[in-house]
PDB file of N, CA and C in Angstrom:
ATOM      1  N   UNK A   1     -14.301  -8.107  16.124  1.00  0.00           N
ATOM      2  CA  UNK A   1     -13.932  -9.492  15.882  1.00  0.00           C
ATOM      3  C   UNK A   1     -14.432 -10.322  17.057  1.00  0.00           C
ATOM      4  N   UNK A   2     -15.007 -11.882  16.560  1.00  0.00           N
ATOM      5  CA  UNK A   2     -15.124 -12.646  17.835  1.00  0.00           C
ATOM      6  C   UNK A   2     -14.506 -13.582  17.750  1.00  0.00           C
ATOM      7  N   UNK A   3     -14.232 -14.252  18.576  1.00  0.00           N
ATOM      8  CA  UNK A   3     -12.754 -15.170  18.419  1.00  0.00           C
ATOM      9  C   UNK A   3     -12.610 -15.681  19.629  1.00  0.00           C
ATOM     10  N   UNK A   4     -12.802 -17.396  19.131  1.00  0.00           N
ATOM     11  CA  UNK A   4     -13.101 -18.331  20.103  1.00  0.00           C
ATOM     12  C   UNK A   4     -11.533 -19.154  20.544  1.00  0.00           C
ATOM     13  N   UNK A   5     -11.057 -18.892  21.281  1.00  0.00           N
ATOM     14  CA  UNK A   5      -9.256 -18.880  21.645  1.00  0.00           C
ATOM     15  C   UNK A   5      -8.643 -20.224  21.649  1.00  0.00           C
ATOM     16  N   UNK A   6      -9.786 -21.319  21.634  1.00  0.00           N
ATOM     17  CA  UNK A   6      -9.403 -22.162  21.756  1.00  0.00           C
ATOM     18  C   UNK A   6     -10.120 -23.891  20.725  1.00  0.00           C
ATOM     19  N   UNK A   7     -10.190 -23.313  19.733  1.00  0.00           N
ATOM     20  CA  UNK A   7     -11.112 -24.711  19.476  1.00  0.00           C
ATOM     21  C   UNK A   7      -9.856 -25.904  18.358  1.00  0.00           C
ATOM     22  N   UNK A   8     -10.791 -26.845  17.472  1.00  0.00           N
ATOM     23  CA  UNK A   8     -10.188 -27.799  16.860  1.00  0.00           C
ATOM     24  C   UNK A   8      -9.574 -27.037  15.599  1.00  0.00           C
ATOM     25  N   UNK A   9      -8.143 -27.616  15.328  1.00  0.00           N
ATOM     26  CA  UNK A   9      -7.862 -27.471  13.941  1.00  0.00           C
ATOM     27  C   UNK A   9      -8.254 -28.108  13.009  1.00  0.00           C
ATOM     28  N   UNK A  10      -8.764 -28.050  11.870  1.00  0.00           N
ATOM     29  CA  UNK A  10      -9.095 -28.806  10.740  1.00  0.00           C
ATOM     30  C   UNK A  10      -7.462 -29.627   9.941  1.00  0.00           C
ATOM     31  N   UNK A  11      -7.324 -28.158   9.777  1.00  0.00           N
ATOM     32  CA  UNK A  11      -5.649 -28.658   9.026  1.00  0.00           C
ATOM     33  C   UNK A  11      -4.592 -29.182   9.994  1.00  0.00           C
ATOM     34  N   UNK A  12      -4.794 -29.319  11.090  1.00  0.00           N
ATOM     35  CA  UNK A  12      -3.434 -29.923  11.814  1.00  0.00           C
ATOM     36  C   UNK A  12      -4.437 -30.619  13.032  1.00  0.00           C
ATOM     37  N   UNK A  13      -5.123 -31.806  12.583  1.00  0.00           N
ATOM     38  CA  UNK A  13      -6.006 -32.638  13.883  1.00  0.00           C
ATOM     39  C   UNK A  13      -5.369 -32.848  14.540  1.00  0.00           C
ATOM     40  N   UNK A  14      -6.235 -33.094  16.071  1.00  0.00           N
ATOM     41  CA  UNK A  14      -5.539 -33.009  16.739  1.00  0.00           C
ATOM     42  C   UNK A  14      -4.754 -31.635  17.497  1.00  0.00           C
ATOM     43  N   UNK A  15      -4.488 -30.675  16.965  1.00  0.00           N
ATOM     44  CA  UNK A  15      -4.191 -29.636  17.808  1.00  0.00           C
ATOM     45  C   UNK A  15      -5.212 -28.164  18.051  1.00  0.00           C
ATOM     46  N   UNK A  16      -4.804 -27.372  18.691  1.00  0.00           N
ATOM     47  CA  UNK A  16      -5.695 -26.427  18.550  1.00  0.00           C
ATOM     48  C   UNK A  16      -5.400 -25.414  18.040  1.00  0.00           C
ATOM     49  N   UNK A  17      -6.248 -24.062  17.693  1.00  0.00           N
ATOM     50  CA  UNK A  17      -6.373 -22.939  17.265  1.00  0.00           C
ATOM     51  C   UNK A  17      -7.351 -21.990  17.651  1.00  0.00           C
ATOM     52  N   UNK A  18      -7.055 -20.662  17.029  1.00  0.00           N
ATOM     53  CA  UNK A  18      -8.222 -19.729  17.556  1.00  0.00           C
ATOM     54  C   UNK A  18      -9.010 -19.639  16.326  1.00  0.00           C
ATOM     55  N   UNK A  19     -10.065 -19.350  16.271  1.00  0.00           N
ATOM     56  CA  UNK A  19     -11.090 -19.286  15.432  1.00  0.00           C
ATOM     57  C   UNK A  19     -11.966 -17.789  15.488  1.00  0.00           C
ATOM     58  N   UNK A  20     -11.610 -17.378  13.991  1.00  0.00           N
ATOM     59  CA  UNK A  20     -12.358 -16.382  13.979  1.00  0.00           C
ATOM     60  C   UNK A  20     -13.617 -16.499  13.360  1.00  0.00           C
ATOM     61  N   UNK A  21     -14.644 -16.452  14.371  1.00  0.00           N
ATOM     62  CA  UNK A  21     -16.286 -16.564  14.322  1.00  0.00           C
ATOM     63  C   UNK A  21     -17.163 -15.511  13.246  1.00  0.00           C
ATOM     64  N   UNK A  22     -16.449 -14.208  13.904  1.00  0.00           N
ATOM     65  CA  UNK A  22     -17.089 -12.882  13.049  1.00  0.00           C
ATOM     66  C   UNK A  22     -15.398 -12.043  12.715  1.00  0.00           C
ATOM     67  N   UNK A  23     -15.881 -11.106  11.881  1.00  0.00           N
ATOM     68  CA  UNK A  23     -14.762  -9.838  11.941  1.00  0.00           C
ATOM     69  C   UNK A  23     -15.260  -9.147  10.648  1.00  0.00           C
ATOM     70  N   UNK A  24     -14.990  -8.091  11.215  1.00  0.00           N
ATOM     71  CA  UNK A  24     -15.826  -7.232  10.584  1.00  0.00           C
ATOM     72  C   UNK A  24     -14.964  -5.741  10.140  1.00  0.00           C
ATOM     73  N   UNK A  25     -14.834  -5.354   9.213  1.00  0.00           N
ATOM     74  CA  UNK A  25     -14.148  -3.747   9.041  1.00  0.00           C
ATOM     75  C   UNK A  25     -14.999  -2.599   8.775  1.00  0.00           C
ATOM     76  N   UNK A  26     -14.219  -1.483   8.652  1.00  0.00           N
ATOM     77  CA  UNK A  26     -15.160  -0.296   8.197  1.00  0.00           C
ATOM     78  C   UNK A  26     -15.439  -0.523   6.964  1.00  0.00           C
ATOM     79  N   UNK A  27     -17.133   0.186   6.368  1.00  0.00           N
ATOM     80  CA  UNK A  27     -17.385  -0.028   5.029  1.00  0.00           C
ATOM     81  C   UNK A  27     -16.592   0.892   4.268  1.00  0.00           C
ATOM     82  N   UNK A  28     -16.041   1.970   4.886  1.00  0.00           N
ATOM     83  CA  UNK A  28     -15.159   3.100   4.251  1.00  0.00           C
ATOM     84  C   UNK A  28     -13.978   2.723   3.650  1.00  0.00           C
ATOM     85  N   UNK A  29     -13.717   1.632   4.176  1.00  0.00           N
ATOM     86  CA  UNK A  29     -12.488   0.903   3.692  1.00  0.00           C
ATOM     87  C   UNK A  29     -12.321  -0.034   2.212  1.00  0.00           C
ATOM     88  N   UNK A  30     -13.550  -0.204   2.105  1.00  0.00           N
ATOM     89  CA  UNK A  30     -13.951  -1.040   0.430  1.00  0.00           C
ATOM     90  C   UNK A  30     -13.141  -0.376  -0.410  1.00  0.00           C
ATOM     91  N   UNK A  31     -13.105  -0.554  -1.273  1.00  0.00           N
ATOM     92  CA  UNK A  31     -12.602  -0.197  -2.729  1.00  0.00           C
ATOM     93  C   UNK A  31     -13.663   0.072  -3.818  1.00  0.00           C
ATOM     94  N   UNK A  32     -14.274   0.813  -3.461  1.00  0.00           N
ATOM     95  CA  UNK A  32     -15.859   0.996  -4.544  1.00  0.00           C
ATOM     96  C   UNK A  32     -16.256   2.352  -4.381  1.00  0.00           C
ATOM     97  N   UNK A  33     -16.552   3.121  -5.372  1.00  0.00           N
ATOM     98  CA  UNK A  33     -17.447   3.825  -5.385  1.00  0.00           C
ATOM     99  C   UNK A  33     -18.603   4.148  -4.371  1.00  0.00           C
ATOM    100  N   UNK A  34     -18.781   5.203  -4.026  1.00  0.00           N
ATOM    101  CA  UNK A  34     -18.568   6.580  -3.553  1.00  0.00           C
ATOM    102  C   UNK A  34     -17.511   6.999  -3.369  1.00  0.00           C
ATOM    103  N   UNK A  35     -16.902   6.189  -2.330  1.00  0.00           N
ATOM    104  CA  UNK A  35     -16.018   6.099  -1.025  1.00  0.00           C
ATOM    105  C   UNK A  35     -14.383   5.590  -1.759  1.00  0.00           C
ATOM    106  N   UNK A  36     -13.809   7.165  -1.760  1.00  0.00           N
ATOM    107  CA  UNK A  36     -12.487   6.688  -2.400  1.00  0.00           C
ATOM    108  C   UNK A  36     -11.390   6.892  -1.359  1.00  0.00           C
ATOM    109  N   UNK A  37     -11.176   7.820   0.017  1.00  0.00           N
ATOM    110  CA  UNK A  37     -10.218   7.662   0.793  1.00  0.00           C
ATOM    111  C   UNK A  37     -10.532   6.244   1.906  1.00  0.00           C
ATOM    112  N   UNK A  38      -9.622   5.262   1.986  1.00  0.00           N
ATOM    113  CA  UNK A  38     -10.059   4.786   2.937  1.00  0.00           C
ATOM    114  C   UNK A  38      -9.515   5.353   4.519  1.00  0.00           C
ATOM    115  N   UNK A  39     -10.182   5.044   5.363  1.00  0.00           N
ATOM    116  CA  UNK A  39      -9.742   5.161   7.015  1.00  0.00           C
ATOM    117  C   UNK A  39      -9.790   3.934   8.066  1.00  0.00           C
ATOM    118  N   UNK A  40      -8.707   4.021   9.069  1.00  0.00           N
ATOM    119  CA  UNK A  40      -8.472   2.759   9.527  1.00  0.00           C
ATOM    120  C   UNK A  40      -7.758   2.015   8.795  1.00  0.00           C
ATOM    121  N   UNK A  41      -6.863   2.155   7.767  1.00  0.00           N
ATOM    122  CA  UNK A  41      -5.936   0.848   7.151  1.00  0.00           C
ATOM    123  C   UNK A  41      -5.547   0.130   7.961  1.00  0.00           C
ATOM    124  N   UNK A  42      -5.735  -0.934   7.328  1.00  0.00           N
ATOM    125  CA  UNK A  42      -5.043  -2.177   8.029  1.00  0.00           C
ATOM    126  C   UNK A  42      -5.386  -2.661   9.338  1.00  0.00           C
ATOM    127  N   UNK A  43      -7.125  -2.356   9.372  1.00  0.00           N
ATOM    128  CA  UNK A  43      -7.327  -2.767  10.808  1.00  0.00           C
ATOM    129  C   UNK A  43      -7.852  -4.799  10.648  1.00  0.00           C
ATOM    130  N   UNK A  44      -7.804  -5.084   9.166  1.00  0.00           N
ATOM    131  CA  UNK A  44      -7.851  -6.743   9.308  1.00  0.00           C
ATOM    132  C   UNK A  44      -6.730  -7.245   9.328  1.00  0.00           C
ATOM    133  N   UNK A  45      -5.201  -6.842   8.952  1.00  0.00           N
ATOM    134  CA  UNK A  45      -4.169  -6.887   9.709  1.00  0.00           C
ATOM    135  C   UNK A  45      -4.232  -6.683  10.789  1.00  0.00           C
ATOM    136  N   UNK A  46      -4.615  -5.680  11.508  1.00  0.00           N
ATOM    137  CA  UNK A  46      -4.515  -6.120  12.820  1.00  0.00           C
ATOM    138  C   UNK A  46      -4.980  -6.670  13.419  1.00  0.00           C
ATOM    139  N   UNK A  47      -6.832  -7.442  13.477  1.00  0.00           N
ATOM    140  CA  UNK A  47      -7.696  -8.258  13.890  1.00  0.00           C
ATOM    141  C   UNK A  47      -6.560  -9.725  13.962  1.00  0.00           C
ATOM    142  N   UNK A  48      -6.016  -9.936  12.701  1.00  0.00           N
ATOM    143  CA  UNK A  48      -5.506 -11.036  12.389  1.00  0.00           C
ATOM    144  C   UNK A  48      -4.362 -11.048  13.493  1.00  0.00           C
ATOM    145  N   UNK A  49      -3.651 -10.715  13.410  1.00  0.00           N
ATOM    146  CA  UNK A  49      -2.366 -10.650  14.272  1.00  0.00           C
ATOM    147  C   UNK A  49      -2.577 -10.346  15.964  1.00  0.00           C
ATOM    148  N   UNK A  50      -4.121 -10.027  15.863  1.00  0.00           N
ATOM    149  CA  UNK A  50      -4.203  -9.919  17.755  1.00  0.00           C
ATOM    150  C   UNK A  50      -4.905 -12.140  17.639  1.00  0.00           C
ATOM    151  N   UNK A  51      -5.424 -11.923  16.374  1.00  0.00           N
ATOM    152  CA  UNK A  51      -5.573 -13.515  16.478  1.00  0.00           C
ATOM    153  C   UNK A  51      -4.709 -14.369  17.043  1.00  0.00           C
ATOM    154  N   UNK A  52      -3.270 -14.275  15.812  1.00  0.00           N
ATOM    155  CA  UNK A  52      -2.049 -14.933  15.638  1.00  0.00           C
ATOM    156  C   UNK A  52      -1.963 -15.388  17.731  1.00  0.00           C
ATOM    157  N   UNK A  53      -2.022 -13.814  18.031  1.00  0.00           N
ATOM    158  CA  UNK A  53      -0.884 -13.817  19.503  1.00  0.00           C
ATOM    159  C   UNK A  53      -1.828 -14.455  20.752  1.00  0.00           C
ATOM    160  N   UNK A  54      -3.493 -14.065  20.056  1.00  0.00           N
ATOM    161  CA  UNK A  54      -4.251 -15.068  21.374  1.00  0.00           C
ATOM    162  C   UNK A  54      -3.857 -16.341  21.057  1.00  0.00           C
ATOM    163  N   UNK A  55      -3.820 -16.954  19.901  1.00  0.00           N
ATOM    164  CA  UNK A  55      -3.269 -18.260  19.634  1.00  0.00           C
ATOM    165  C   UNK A  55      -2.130 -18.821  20.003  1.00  0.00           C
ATOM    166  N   UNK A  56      -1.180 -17.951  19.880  1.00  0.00           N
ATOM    167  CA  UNK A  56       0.047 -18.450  20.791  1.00  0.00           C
ATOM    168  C   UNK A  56      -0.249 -18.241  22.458  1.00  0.00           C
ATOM    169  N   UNK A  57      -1.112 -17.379  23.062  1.00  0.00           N
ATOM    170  CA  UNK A  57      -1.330 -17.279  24.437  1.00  0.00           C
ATOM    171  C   UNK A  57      -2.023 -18.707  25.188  1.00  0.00           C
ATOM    172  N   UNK A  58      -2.635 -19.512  23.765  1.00  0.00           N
ATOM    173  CA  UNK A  58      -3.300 -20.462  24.761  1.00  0.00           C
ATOM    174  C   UNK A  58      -2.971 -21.787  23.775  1.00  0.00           C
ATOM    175  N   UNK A  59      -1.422 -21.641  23.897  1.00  0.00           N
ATOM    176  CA  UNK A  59      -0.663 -22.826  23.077  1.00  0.00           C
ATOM    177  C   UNK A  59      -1.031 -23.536  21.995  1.00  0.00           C
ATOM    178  N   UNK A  60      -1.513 -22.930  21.088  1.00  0.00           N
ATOM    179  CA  UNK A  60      -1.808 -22.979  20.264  1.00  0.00           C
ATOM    180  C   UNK A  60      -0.993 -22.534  18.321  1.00  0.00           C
ATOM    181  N   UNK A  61       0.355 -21.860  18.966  1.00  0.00           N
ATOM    182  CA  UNK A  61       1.190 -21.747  18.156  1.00  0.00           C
ATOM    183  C   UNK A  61       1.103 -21.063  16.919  1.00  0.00           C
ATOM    184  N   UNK A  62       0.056 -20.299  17.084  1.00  0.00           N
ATOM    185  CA  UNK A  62      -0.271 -19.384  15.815  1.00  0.00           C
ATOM    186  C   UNK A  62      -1.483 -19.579  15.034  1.00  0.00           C
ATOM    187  N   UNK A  63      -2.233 -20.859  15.405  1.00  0.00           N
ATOM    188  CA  UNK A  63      -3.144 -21.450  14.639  1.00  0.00           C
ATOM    189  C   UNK A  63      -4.049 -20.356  14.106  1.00  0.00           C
ATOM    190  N   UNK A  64      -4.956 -19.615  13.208  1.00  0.00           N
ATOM    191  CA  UNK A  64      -5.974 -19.506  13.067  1.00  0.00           C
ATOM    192  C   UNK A  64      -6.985 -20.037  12.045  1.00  0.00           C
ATOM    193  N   UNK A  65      -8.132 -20.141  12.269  1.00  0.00           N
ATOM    194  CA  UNK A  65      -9.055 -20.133  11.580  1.00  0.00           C
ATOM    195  C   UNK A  65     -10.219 -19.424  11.326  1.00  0.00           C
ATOM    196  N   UNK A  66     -10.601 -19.751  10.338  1.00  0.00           N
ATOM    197  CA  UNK A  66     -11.915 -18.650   9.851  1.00  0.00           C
ATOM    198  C   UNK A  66     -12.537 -19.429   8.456  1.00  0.00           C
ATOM    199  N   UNK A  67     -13.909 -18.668   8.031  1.00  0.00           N
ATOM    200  CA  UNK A  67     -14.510 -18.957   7.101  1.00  0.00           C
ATOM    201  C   UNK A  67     -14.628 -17.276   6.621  1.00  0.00           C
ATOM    202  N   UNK A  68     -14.372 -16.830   4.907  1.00  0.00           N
ATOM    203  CA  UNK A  68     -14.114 -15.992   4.076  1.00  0.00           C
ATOM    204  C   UNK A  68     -15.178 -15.598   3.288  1.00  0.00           C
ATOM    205  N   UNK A  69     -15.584 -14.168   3.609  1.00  0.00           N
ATOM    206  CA  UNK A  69     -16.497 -13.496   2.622  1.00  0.00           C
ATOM    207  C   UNK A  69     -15.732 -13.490   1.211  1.00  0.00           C
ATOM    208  N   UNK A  70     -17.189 -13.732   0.376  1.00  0.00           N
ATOM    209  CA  UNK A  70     -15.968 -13.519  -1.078  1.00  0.00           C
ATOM    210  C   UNK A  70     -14.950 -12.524  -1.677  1.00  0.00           C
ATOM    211  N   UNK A  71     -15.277 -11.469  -1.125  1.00  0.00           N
ATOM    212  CA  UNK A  71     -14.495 -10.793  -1.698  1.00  0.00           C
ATOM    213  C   UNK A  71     -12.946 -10.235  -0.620  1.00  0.00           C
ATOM    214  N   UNK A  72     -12.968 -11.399   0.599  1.00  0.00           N
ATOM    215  CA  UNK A  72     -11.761 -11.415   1.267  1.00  0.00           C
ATOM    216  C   UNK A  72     -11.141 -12.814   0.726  1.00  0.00           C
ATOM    217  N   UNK A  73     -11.413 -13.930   0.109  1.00  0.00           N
ATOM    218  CA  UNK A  73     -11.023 -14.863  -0.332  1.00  0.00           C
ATOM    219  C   UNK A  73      -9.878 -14.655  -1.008  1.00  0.00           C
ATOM    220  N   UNK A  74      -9.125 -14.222  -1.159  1.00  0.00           N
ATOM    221  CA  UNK A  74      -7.662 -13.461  -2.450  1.00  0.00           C
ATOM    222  C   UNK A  74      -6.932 -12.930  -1.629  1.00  0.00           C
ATOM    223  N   UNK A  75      -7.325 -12.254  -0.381  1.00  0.00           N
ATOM    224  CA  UNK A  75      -6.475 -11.764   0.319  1.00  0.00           C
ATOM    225  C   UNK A  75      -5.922 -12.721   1.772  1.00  0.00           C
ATOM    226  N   UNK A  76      -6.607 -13.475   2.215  1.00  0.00           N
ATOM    227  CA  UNK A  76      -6.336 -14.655   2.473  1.00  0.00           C
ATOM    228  C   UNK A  76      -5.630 -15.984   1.950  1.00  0.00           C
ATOM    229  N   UNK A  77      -6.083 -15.863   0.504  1.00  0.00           N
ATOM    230  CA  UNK A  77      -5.052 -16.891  -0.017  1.00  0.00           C
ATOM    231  C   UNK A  77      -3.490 -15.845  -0.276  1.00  0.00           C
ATOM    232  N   UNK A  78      -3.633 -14.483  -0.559  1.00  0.00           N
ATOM    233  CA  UNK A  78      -2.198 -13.729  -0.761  1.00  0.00           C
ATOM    234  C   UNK A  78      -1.500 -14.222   0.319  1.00  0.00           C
ATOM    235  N   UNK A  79      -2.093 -14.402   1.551  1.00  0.00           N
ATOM    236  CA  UNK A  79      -1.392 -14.536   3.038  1.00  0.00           C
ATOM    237  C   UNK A  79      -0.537 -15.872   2.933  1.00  0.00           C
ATOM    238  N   UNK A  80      -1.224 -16.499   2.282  1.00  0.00           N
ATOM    239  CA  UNK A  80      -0.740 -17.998   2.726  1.00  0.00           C
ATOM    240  C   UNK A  80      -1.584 -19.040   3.282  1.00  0.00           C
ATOM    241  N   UNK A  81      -2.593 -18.142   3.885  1.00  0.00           N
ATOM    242  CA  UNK A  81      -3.386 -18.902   4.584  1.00  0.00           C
ATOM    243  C   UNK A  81      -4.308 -20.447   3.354  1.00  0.00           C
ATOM    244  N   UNK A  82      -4.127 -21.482   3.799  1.00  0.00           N
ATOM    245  CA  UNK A  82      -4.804 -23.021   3.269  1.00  0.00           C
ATOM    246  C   UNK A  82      -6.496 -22.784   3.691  1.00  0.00           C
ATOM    247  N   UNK A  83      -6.961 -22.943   1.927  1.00  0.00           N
ATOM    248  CA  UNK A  83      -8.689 -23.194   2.078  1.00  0.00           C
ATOM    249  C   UNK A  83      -8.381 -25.220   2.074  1.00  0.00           C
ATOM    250  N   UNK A  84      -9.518 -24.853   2.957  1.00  0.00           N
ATOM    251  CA  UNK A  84      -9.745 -26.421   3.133  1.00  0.00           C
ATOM    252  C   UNK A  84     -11.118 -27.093   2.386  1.00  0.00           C
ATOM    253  N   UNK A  85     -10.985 -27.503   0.983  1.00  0.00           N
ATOM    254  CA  UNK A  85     -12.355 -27.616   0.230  1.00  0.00           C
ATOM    255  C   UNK A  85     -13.104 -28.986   0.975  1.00  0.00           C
ATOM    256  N   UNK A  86     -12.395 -29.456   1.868  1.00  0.00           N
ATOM    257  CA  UNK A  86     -13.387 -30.323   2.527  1.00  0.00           C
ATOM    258  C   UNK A  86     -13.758 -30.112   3.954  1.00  0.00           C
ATOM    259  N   UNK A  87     -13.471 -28.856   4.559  1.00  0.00           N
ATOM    260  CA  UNK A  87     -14.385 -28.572   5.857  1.00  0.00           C
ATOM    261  C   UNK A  87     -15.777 -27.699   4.707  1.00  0.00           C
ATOM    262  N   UNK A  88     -16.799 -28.300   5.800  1.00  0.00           N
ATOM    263  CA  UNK A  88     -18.099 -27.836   5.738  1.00  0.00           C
ATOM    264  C   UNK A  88     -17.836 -26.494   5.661  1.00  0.00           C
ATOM    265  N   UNK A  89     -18.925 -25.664   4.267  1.00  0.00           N
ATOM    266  CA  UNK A  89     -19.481 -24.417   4.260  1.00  0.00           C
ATOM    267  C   UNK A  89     -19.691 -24.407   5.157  1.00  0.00           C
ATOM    268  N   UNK A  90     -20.021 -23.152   5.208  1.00  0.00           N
ATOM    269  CA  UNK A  90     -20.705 -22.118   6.287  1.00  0.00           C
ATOM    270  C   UNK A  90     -21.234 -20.938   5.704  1.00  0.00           C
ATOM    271  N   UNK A  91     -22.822 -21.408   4.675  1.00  0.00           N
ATOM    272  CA  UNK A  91     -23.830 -19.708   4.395  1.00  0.00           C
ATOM    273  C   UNK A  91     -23.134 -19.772   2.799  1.00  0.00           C
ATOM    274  N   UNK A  92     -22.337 -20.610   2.340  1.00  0.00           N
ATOM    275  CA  UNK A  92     -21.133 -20.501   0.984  1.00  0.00           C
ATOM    276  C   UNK A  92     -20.164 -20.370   1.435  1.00  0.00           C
ATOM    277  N   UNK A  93     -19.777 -20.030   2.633  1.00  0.00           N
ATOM    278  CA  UNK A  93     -18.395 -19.773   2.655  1.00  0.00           C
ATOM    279  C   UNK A  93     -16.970 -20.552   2.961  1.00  0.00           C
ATOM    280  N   UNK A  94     -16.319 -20.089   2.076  1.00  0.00           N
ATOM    281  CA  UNK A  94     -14.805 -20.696   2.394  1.00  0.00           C
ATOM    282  C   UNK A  94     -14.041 -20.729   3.307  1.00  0.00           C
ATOM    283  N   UNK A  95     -13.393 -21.715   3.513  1.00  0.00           N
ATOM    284  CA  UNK A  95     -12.784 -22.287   4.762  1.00  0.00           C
ATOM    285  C   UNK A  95     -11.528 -21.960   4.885  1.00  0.00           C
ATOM    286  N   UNK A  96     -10.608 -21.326   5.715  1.00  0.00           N
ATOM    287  CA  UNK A  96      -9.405 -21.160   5.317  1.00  0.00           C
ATOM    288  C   UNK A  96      -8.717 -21.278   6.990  1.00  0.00           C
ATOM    289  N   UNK A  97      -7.720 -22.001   7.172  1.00  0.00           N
ATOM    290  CA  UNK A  97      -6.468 -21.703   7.965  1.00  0.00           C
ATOM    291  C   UNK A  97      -4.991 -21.432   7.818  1.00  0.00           C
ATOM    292  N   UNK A  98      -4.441 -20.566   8.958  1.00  0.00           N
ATOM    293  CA  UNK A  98      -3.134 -20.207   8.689  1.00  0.00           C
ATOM    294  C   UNK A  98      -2.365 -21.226   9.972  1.00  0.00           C
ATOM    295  N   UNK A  99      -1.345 -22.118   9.453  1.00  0.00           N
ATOM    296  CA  UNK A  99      -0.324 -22.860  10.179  1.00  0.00           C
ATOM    297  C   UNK A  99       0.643 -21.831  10.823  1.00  0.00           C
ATOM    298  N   UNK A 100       1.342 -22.510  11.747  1.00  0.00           N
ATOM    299  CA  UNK A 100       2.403 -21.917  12.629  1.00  0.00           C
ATOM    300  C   UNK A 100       3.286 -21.326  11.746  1.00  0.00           C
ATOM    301  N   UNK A 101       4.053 -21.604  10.778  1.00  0.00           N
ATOM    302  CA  UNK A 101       4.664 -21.252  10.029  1.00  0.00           C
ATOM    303  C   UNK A 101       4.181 -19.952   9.479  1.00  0.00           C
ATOM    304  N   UNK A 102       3.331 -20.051   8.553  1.00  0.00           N
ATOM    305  CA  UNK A 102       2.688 -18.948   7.976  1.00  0.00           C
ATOM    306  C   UNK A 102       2.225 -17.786   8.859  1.00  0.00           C
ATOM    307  N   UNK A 103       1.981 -18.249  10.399  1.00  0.00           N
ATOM    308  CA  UNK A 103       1.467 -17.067  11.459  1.00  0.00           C
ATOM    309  C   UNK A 103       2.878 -16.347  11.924  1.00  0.00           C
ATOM    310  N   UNK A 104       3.983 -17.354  12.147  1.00  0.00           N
ATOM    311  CA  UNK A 104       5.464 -16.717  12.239  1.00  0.00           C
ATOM    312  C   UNK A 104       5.700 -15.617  10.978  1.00  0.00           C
ATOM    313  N   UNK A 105       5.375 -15.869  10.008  1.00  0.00           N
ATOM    314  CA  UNK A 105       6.250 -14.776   8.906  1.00  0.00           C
ATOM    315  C   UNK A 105       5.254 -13.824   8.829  1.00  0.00           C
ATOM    316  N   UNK A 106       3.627 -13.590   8.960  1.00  0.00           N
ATOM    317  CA  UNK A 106       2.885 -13.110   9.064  1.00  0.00           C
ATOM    318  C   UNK A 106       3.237 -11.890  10.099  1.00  0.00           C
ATOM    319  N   UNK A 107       3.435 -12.505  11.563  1.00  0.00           N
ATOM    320  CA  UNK A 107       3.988 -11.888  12.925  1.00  0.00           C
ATOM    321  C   UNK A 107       5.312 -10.672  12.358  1.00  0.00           C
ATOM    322  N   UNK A 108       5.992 -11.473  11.484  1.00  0.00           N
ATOM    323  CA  UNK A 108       7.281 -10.528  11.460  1.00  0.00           C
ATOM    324  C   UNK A 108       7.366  -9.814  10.307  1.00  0.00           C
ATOM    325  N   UNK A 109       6.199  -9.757   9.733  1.00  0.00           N
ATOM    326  CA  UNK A 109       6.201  -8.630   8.792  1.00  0.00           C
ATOM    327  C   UNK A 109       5.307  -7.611   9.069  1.00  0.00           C
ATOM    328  N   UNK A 110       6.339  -6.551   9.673  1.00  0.00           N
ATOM    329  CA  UNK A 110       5.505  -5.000  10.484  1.00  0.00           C
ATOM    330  C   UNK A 110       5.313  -4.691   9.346  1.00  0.00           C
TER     331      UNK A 110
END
């Protein structure tokens, strides 16, 4: 994951957030053919949630952001996380942030 700790929020101007640039998982982890055990579960849960806590480290209150490969788009909106259809693509891709709120219940569900 790369993750810039400190930039602009779209959904809450004016304040900041962390921004996830890249992130990336194992391909073993897909859901497709060949490849039916996955390994590493839940390591974009955890990318996300080391997000959440750099975001609160640099007062930022949970903010994150990111732009969504398509076939993470569903699991991002499952989260809670807000697409924003008026921040700029990026390559096609969708825009999505998670508010303080949503990074709190996120945080407390081990």
């Amino acid at each position: 994951m790369i993750l810039k700790p400190k930039d602009r929020s779209k959904l809450d101007p004016g304040e900041c957030m962390a921004y996830i640039d890249y992130v990336a998982t194992a391909p073993w982890n897909l859901h497709c053919p060949p490849i039916q055990v996955g390994r590493l579960k839940l390591i974009g849960s955890i990318f996300l949630r080391a997000a959440i806590q750099v975001s609160d480290l640099h007062a930022c209150h949970g903010r994150v952001g990111l732009y969504a490969l398509p076939q993470a788009v569903k699991w991002y909106q499952d989260l809670g996380m807000l697409e924003l259809p008026s921040a700029i693509l990026r390559n096609g891709l969708r825009y999505f942030e998670m508010g303080p709120d949503t990074a709190q219940q996120f945080i407390s569900e081990e």
